[in-house]
Protein backbone atom coordinates (compact mmCIF):
# COMPACT_ATOMS: atom_id res chain seq x y z
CA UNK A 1 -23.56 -2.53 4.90
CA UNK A 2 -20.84 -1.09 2.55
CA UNK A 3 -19.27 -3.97 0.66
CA UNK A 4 -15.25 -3.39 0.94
CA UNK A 5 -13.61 -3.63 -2.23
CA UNK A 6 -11.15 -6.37 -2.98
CA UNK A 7 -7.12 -6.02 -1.81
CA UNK A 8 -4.47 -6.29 -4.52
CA UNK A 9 -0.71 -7.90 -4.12
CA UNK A 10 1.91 -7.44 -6.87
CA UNK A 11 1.97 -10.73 -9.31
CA UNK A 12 -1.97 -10.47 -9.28
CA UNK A 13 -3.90 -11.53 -12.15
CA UNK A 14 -6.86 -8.35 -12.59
CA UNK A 15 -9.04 -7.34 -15.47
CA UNK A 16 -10.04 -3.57 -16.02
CA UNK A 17 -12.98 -2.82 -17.91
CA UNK A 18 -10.58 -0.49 -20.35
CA UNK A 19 -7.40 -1.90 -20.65
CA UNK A 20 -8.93 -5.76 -20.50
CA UNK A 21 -6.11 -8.03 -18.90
CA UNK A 22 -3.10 -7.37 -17.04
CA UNK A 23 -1.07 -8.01 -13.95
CA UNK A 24 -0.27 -5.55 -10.90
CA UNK A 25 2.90 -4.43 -10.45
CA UNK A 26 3.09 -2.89 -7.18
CA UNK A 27 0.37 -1.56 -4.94
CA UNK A 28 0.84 1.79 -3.29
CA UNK A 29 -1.03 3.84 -0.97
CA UNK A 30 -1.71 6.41 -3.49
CA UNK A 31 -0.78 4.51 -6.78
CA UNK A 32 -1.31 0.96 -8.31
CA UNK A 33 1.02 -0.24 -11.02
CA UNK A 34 -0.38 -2.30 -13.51
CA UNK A 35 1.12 -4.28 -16.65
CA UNK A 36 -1.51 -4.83 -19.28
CA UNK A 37 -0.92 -7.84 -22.26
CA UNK A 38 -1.62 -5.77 -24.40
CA UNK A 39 -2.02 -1.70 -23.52
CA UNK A 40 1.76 -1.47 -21.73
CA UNK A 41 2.20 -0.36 -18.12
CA UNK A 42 -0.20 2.19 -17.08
CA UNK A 43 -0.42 3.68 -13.16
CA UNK A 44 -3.84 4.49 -11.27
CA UNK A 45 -4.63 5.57 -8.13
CA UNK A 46 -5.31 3.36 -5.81
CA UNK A 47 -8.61 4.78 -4.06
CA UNK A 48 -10.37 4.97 -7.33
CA UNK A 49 -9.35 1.81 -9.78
CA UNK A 50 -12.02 -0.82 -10.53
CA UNK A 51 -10.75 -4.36 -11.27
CA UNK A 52 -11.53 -7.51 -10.84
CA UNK A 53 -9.44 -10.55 -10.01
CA UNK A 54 -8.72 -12.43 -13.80
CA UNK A 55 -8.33 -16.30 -14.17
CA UNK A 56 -6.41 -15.65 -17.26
CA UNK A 57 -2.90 -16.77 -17.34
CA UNK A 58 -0.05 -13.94 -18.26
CA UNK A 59 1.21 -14.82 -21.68
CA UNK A 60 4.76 -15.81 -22.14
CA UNK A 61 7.23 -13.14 -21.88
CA UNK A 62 9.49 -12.87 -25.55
CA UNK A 63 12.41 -14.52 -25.74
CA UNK A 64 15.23 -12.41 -25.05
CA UNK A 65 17.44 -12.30 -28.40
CA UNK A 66 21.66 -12.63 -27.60
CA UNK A 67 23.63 -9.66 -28.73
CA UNK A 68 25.44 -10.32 -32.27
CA UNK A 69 28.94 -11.65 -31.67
CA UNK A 70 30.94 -8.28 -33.27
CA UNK A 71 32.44 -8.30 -36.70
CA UNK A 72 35.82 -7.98 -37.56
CA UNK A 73 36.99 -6.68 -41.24
């Protein structure tokens, strides 16, 4: 019996043997979205990506820094 390979939801935790860690973004029916830590955002499709579901926690996302107040002369 064929073993059915595992369903994906956006906010998902995965690992890909390539890009290592990252988190899917949205799951289509022809594309999957993913955000890797550390390789950016990268798109697959759906009917031939090979993760598996990751343990590792997303790291913290960079503080956002406030715009400088402007300068008067």
């Amino acid at each position: 019996m064929a073993t059915k390979a595992p369903v994906f939801s956006p906010n998902d935790r995965i690992d890909h043997s390539i890009y290592g860690t990252g988190t899917i973004l949205n799951v289509g029916e022809r594309l999957t979205t993913i955000a890797f830590d550390g390789a950016g955002t990268k798109k697959f499709m759906t009917s031939l990506v090979s993760l598996v579901r990751s343990d590792v926690p997303a790291p913290p996302e960079p503080e956002r820094r406030k715009k400088a107040a402007p300068c008067s002369l």
